[in-house]
N, C-alpha and C. Protein backbone atom coordinates (compact mmCIF):
# COMPACT_ATOMS: atom_id res chain seq x y z
N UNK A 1 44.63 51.24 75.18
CA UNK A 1 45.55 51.17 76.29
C UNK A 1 44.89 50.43 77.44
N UNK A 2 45.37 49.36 78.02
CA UNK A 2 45.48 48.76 78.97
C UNK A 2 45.12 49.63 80.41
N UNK A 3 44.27 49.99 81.31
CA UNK A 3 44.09 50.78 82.31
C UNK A 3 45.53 49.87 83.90
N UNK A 4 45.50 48.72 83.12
CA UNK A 4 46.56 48.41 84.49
C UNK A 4 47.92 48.20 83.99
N UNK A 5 48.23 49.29 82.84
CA UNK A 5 49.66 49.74 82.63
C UNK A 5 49.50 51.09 83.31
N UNK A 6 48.93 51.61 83.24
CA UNK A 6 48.73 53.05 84.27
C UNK A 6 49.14 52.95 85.70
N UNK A 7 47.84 51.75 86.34
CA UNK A 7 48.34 51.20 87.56
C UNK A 7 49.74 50.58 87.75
N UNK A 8 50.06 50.08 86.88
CA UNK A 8 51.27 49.90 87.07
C UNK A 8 52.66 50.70 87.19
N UNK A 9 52.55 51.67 86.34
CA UNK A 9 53.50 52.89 86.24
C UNK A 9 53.21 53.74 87.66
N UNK A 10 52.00 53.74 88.44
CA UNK A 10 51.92 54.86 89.41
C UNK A 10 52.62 53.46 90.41
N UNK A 11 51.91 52.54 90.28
CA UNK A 11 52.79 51.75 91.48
C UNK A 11 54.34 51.71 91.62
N UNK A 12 55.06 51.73 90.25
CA UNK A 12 56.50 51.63 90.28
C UNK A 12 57.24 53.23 90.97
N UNK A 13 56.33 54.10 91.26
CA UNK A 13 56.86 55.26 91.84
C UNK A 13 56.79 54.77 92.76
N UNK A 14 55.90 54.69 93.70
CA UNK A 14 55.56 54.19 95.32
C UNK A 14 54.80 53.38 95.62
N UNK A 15 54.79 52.46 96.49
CA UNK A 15 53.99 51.53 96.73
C UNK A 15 52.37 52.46 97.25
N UNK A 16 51.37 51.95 96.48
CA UNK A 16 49.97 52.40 97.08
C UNK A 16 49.02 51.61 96.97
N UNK A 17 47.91 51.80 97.70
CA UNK A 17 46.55 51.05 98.04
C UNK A 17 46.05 51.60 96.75
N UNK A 18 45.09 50.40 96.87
CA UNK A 18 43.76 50.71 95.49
C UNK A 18 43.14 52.29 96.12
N UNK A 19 42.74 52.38 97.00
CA UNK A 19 42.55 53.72 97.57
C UNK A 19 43.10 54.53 97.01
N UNK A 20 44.17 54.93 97.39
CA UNK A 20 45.12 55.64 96.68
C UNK A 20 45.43 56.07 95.26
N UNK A 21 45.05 55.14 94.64
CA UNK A 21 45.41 54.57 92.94
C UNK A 21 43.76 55.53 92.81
N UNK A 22 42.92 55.33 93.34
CA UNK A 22 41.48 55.48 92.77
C UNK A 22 41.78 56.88 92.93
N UNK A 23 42.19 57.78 94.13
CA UNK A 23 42.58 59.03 94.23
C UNK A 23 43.41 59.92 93.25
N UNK A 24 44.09 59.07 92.91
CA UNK A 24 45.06 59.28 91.41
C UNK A 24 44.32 59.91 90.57
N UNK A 25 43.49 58.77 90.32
CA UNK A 25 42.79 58.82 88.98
C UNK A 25 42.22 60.32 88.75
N UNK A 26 41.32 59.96 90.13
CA UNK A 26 40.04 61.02 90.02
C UNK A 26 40.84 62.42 90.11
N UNK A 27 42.02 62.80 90.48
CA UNK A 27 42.91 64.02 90.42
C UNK A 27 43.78 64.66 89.31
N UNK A 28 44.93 63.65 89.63
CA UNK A 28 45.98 63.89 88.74
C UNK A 28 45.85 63.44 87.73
N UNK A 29 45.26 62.38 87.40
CA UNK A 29 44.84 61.31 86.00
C UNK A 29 44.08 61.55 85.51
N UNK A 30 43.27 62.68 85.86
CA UNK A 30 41.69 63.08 85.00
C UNK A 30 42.13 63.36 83.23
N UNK A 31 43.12 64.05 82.91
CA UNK A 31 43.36 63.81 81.62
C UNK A 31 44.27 62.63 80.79
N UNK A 32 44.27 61.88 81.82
CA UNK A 32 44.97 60.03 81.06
C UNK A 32 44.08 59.36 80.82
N UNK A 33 42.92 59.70 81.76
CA UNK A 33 41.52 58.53 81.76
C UNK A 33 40.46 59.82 82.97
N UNK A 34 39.08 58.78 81.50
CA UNK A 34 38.18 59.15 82.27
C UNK A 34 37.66 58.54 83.68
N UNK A 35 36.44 58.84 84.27
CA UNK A 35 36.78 58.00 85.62
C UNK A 35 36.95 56.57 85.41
N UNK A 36 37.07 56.29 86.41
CA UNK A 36 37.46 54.64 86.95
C UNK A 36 36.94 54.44 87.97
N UNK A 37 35.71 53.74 88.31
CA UNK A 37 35.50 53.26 89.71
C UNK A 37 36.34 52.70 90.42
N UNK A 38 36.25 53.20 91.46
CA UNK A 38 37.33 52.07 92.60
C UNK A 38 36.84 50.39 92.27
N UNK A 39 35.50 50.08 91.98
CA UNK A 39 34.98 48.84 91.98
C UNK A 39 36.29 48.14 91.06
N UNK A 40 36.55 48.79 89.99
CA UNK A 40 37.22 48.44 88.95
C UNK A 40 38.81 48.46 89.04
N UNK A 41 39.64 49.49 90.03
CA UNK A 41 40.80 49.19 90.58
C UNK A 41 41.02 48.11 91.01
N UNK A 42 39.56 47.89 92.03
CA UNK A 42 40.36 46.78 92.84
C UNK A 42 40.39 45.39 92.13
N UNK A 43 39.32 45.77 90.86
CA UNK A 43 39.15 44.11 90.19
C UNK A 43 41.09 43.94 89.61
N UNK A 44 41.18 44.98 88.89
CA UNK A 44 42.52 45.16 88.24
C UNK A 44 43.45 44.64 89.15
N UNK A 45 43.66 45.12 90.43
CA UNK A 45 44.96 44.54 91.21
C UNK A 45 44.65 43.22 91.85
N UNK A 46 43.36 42.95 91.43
CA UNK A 46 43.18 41.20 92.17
C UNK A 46 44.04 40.47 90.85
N UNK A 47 43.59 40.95 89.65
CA UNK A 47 43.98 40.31 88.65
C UNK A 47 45.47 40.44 88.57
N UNK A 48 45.99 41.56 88.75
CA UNK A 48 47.05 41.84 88.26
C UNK A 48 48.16 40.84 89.76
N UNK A 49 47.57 41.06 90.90
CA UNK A 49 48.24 39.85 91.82
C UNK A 49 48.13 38.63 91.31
N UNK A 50 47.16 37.84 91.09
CA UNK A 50 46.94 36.93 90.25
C UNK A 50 48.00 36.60 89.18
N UNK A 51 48.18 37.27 88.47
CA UNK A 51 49.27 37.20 87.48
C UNK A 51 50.95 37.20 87.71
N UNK A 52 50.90 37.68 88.99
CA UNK A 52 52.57 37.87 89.71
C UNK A 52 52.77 39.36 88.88
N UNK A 53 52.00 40.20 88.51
CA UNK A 53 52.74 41.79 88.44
C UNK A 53 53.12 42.57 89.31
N UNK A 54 51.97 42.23 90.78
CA UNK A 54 51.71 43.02 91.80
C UNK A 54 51.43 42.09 93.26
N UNK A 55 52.60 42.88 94.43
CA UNK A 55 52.22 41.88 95.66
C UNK A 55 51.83 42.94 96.35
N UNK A 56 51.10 42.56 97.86
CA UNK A 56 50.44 43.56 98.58
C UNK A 56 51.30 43.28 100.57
N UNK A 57 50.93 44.24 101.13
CA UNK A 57 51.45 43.90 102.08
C UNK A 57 50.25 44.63 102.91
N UNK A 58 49.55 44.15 104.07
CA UNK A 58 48.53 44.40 104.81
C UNK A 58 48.93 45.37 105.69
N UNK A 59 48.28 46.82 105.60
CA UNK A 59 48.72 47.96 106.87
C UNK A 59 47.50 48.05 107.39
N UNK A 60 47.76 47.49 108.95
CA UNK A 60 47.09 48.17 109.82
C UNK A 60 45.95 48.96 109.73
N UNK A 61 45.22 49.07 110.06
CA UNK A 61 44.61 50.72 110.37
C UNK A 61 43.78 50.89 111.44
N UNK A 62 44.18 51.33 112.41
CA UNK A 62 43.06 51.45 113.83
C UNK A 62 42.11 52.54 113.04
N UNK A 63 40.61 51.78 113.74
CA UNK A 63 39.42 52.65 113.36
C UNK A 63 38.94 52.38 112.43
N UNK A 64 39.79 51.75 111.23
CA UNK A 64 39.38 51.82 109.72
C UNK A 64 39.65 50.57 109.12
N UNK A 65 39.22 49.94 108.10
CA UNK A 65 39.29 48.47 107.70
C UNK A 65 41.36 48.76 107.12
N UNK A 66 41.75 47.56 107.13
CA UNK A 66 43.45 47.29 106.98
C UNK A 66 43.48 47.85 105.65
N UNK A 67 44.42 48.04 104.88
CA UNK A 67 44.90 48.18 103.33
C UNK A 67 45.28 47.33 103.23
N UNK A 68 45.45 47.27 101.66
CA UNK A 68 46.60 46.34 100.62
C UNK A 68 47.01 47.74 100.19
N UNK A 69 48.35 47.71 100.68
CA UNK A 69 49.47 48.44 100.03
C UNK A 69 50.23 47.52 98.67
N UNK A 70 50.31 47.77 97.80
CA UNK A 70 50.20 47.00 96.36
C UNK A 70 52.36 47.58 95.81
N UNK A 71 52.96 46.68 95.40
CA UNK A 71 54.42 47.28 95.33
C UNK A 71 54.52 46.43 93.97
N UNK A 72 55.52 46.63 93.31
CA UNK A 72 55.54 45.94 91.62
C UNK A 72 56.54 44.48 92.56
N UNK A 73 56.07 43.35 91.62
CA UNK A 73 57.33 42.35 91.57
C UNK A 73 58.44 42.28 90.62
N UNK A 74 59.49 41.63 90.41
CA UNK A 74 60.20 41.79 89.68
C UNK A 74 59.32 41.29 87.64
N UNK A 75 58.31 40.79 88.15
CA UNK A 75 57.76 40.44 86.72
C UNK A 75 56.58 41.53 86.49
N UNK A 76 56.37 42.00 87.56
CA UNK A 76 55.62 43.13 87.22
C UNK A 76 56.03 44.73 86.62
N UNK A 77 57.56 44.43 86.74
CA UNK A 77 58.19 45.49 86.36
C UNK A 77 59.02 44.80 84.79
N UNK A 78 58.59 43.48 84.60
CA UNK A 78 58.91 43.60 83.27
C UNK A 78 58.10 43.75 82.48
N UNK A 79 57.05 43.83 82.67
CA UNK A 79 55.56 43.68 82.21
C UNK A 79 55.58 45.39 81.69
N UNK A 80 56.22 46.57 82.97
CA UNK A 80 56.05 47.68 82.97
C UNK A 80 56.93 48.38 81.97
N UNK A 81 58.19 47.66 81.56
CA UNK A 81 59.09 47.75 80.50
C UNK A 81 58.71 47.50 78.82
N UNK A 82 58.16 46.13 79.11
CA UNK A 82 57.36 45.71 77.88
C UNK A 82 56.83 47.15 77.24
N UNK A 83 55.42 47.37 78.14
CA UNK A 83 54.58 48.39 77.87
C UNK A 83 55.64 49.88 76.65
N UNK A 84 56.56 50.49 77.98
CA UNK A 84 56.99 51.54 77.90
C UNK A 84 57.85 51.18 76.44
N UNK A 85 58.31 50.23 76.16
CA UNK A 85 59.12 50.38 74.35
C UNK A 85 58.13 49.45 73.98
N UNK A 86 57.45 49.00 74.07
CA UNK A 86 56.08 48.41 72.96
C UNK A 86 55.92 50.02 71.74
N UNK A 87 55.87 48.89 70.37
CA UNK A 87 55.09 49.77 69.27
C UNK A 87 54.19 51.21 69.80
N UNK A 88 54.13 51.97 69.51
CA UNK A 88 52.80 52.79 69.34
C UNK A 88 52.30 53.42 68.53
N UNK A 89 50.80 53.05 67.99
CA UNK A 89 50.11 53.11 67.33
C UNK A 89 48.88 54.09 66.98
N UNK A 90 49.68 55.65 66.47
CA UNK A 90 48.59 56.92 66.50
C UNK A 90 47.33 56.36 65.97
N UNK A 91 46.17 57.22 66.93
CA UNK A 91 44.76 57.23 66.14
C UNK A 91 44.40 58.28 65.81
N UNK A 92 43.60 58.54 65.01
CA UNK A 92 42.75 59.73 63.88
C UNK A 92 42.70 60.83 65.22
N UNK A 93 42.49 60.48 66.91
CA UNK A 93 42.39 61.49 67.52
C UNK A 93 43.21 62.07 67.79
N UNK A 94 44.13 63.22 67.75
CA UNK A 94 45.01 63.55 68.61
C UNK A 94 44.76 63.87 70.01
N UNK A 95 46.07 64.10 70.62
CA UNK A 95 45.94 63.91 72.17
C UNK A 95 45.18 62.93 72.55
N UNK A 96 45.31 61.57 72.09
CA UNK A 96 44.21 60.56 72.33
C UNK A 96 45.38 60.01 74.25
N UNK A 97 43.98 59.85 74.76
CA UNK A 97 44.33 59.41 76.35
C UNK A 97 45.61 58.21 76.09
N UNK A 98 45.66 57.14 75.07
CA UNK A 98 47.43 56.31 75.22
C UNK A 98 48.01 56.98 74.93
N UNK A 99 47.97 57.52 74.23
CA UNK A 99 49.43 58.63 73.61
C UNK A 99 49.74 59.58 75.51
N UNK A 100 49.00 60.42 75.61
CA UNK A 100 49.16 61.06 77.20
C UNK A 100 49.11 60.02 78.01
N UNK A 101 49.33 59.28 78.28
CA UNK A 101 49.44 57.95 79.35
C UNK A 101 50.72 57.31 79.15
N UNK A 102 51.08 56.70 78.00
CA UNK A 102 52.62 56.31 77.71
C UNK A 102 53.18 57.46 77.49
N UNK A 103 53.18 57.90 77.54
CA UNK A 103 54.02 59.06 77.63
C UNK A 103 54.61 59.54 78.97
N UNK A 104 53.62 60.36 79.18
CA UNK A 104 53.39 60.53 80.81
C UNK A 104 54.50 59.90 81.73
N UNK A 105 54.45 58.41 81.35
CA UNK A 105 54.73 57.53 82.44
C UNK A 105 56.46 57.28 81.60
N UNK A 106 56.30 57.00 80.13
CA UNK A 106 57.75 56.25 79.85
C UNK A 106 58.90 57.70 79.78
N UNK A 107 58.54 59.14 79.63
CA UNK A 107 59.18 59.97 80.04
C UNK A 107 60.47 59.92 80.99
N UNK A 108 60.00 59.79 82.30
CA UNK A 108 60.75 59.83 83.26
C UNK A 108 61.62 58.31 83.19
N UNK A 109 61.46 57.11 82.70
CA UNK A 109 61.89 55.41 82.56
C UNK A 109 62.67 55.69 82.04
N UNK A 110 62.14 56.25 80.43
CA UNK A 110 63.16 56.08 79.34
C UNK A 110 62.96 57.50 77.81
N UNK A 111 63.63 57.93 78.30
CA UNK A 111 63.91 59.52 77.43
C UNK A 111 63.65 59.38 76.11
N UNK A 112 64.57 58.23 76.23
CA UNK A 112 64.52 57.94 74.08
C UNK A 112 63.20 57.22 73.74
N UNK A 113 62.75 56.37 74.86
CA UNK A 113 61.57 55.64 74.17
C UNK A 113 60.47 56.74 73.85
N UNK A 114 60.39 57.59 74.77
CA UNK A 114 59.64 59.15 75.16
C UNK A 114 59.51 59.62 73.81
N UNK A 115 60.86 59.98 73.28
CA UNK A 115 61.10 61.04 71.98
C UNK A 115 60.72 60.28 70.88
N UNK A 116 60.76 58.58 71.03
CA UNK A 116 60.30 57.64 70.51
C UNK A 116 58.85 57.84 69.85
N UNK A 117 58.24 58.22 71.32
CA UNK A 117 56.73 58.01 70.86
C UNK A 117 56.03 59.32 70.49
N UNK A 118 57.06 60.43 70.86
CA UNK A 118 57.20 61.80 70.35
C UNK A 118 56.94 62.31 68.47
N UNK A 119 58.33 61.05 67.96
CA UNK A 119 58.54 61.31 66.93
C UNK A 119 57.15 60.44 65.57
N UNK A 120 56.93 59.51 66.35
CA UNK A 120 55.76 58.35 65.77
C UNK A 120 54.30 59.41 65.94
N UNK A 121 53.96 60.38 66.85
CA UNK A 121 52.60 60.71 66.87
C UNK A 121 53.08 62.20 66.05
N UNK A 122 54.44 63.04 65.75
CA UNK A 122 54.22 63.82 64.98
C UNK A 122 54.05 63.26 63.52
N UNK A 123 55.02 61.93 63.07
CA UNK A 123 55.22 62.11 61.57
C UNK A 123 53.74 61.60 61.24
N UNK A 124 52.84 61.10 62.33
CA UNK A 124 51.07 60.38 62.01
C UNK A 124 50.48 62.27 61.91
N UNK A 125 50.86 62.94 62.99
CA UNK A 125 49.92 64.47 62.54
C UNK A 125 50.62 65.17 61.44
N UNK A 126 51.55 64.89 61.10
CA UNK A 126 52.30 66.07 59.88
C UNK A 126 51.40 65.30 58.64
N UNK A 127 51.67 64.30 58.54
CA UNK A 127 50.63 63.15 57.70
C UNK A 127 49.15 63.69 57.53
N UNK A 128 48.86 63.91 58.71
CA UNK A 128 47.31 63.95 58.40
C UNK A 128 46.95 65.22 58.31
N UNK A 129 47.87 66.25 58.64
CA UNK A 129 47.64 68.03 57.97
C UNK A 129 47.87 67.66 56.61
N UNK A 130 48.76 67.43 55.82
CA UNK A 130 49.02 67.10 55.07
C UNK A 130 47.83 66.91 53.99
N UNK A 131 47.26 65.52 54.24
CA UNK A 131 45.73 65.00 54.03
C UNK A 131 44.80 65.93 54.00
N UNK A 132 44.51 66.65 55.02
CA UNK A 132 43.14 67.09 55.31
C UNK A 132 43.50 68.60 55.35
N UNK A 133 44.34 69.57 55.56
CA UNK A 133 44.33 70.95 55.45
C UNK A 133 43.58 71.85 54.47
N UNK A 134 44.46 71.05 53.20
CA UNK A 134 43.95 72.14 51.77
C UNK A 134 42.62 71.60 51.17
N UNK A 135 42.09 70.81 51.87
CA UNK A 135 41.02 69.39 50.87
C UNK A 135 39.55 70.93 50.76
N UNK A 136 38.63 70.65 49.90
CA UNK A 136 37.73 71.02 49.52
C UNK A 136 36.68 70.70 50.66
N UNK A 137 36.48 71.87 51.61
CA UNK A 137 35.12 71.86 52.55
C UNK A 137 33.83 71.95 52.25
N UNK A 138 33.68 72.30 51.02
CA UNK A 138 32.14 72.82 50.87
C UNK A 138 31.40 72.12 51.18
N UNK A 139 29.95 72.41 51.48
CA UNK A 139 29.13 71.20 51.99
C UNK A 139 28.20 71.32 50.85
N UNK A 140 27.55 70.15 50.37
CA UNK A 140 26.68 69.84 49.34
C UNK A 140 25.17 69.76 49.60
N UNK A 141 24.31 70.03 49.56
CA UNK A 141 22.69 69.77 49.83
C UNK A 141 22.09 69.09 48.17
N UNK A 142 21.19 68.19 48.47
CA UNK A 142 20.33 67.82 48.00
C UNK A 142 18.82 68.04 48.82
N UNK A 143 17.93 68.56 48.26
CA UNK A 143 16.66 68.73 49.57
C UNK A 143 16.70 68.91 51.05
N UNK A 144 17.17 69.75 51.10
CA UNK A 144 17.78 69.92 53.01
C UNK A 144 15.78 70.19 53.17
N UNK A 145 15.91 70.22 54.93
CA UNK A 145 15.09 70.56 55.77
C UNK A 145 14.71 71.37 55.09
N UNK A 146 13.25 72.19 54.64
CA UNK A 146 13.06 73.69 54.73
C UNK A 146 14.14 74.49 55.66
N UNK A 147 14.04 73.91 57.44
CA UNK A 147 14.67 75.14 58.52
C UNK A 147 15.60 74.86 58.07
N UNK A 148 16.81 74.13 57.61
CA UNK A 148 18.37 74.24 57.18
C UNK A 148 18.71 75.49 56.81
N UNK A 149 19.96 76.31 57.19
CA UNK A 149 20.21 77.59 56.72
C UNK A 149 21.46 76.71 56.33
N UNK A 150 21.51 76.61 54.89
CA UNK A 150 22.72 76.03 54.37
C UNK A 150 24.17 77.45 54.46
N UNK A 151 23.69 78.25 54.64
CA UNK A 151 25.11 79.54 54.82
C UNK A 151 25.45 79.28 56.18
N UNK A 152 24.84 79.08 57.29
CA UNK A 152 25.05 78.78 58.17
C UNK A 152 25.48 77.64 58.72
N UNK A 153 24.98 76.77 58.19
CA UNK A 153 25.85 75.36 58.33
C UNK A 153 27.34 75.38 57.52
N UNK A 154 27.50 76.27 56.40
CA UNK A 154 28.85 76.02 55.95
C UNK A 154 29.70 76.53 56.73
N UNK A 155 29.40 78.06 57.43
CA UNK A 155 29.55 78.75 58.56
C UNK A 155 30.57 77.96 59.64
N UNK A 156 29.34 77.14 60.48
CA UNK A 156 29.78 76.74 61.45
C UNK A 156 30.93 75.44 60.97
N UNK A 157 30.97 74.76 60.02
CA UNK A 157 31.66 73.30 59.52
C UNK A 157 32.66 74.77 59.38
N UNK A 158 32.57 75.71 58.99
CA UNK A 158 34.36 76.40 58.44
C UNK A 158 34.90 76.91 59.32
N UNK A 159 33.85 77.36 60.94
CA UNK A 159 34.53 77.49 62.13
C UNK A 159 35.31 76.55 62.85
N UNK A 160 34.52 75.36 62.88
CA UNK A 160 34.98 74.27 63.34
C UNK A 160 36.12 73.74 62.77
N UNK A 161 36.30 73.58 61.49
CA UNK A 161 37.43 73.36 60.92
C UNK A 161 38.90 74.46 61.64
N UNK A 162 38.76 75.81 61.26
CA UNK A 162 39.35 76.60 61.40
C UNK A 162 40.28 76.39 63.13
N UNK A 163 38.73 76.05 64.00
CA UNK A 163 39.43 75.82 65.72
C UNK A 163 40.27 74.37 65.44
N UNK A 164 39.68 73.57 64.48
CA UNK A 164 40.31 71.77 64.66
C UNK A 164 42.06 72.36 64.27
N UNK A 165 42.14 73.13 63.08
CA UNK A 165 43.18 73.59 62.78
C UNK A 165 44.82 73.67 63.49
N UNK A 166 43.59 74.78 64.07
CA UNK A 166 44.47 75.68 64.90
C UNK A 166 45.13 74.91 66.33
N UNK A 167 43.95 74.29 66.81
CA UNK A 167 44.48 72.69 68.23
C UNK A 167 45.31 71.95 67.80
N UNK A 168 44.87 71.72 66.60
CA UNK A 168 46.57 70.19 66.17
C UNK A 168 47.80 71.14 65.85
N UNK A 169 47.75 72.72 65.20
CA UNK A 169 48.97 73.45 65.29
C UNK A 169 49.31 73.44 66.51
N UNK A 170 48.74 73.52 67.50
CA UNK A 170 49.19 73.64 68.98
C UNK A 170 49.90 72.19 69.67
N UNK A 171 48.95 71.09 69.40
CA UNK A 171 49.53 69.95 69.72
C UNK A 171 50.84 69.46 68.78
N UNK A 172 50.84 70.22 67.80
CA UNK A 172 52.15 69.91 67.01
C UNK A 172 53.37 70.58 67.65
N UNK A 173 53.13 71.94 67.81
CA UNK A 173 53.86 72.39 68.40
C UNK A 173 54.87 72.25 69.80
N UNK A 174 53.30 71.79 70.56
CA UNK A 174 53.90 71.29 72.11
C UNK A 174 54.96 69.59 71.99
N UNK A 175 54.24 68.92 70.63
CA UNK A 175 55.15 68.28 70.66
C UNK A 175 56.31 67.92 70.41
N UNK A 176 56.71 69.26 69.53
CA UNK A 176 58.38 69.45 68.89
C UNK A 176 58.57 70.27 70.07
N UNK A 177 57.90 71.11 70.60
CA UNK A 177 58.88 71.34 72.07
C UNK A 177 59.25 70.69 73.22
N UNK A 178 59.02 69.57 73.29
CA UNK A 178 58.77 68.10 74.31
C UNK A 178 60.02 67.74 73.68
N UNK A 179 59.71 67.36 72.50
CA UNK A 179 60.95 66.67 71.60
C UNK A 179 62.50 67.44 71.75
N UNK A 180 62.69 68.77 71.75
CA UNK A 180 63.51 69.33 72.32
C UNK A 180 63.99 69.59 73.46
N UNK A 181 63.05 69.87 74.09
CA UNK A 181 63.36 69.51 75.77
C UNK A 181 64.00 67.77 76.84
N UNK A 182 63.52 67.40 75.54
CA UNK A 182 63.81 65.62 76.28
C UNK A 182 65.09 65.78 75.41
N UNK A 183 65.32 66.16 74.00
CA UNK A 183 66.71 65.64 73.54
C UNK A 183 67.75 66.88 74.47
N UNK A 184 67.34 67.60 75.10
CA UNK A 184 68.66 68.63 75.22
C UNK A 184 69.00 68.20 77.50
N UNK A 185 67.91 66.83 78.08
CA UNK A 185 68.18 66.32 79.10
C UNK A 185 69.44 65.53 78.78
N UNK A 186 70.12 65.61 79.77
CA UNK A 186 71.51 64.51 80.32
C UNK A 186 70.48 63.26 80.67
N UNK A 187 70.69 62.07 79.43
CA UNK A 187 70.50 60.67 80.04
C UNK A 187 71.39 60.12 81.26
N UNK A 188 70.74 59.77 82.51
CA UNK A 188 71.54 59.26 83.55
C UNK A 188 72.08 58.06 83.14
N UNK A 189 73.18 57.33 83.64
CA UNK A 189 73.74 55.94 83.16
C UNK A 189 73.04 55.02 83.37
N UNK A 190 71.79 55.12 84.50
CA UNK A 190 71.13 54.52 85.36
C UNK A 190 69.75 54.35 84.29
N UNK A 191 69.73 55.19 83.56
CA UNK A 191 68.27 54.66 83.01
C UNK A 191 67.94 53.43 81.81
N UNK A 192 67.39 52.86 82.37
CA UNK A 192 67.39 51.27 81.57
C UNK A 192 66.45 51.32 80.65
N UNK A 193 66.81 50.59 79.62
CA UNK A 193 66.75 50.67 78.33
C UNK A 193 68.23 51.76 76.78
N UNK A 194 68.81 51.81 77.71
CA UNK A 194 70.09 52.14 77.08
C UNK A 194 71.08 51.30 76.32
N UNK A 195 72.25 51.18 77.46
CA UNK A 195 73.17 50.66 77.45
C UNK A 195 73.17 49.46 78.35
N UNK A 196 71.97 49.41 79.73
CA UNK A 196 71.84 48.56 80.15
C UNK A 196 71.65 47.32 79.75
N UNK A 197 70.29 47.24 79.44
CA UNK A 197 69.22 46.58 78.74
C UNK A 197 69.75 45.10 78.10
């Protein structure tokens, strides 16, 4: 995932400074992404002005150096559309940070693309319980360490398994309840990618 489709989705709520955006991160965004230096915001919105996604408008500030208040352009908001019905493509991790990031953001845009990317990361985890649930754990030694406690290592690999289990039942779960909750919302007429589009 792209870190200035993020920036971009928080900008299309309200216009904000890289300041601001960096405040994001380090708060509300801590589980979309790990940190982000501000060094690295601001490279993103030089670039992303550069490109016509993003214009800025200079505020003031007595006492304190001015802002760039940063607002989408009209190509920056197609850019932000692109993103939100673009393919998506589960990885081996669940809850991997794109999956919670497009999401996150195309939720509130577009409902169906939402349930969209809802329905693509369950039928990849029903798939991979599937695969890996019933498979044969045992662990094999040839000449371990003397210190190896091979009961103990099978131990902990059958705990670990057991918690990996039990988290993707949970993330499965939360995500057929997402999936129900978004199909049982009233689509507004207003939300594009519908009937608009």
């Amino acid at each position: 995932m792209k870190f200035e489709y993020v920036l971009l989705a928080l900008i299309a709520g309200r216009p904000r400074s890289g300041f601001d955006l960096g405040r994001w991160v380090e708060t509300e965004g801590q589980f979309l992404r790990s940190r982000a230096h501000h060094s690295q915001i601001y490279r993103l919105l030089g670039r992303m002005t550069a490109d016509g996604w993003v214009a800025f408008e200079v505020d003031p500030r007595e006492g304190r150096p001015d802002a760039k208040v940063y607002h989408l352009t009209p190509r920056g908001r197609d850019v932000l559309w692109e993103w939100v019905r673009s393919p998506y493509e589960p990885t081996s991790r669940f809850q991997d940070p794109d999956f919670l990031a497009r999401f996150a953001f195309t939720a509130p845009l577009n409902r169906q693309a939402a349930i969209g990317l809802i329905e693509t990361e369950l039928a990849y985890r029903r798939a991979q319980i599937a695969r890996n649930r019933g498979r044969d754990r045992t662990l094999r030694f040839e000449g371990p360490l003397p210190e190896l406690d091979p009961g103990l290592a099978q131990e902990v690999f059958d705990e670990l398994h057991a918690y990996g289990a039990s988290a993707v039942d949970t993330w499965v779960a939360w995500l057929e309840g997402m999936r129900e909750r978004l199909g049982h919302h009233r689509t507004p007429d207003t939300e594009r990618g519908d009937s608009s589009a």
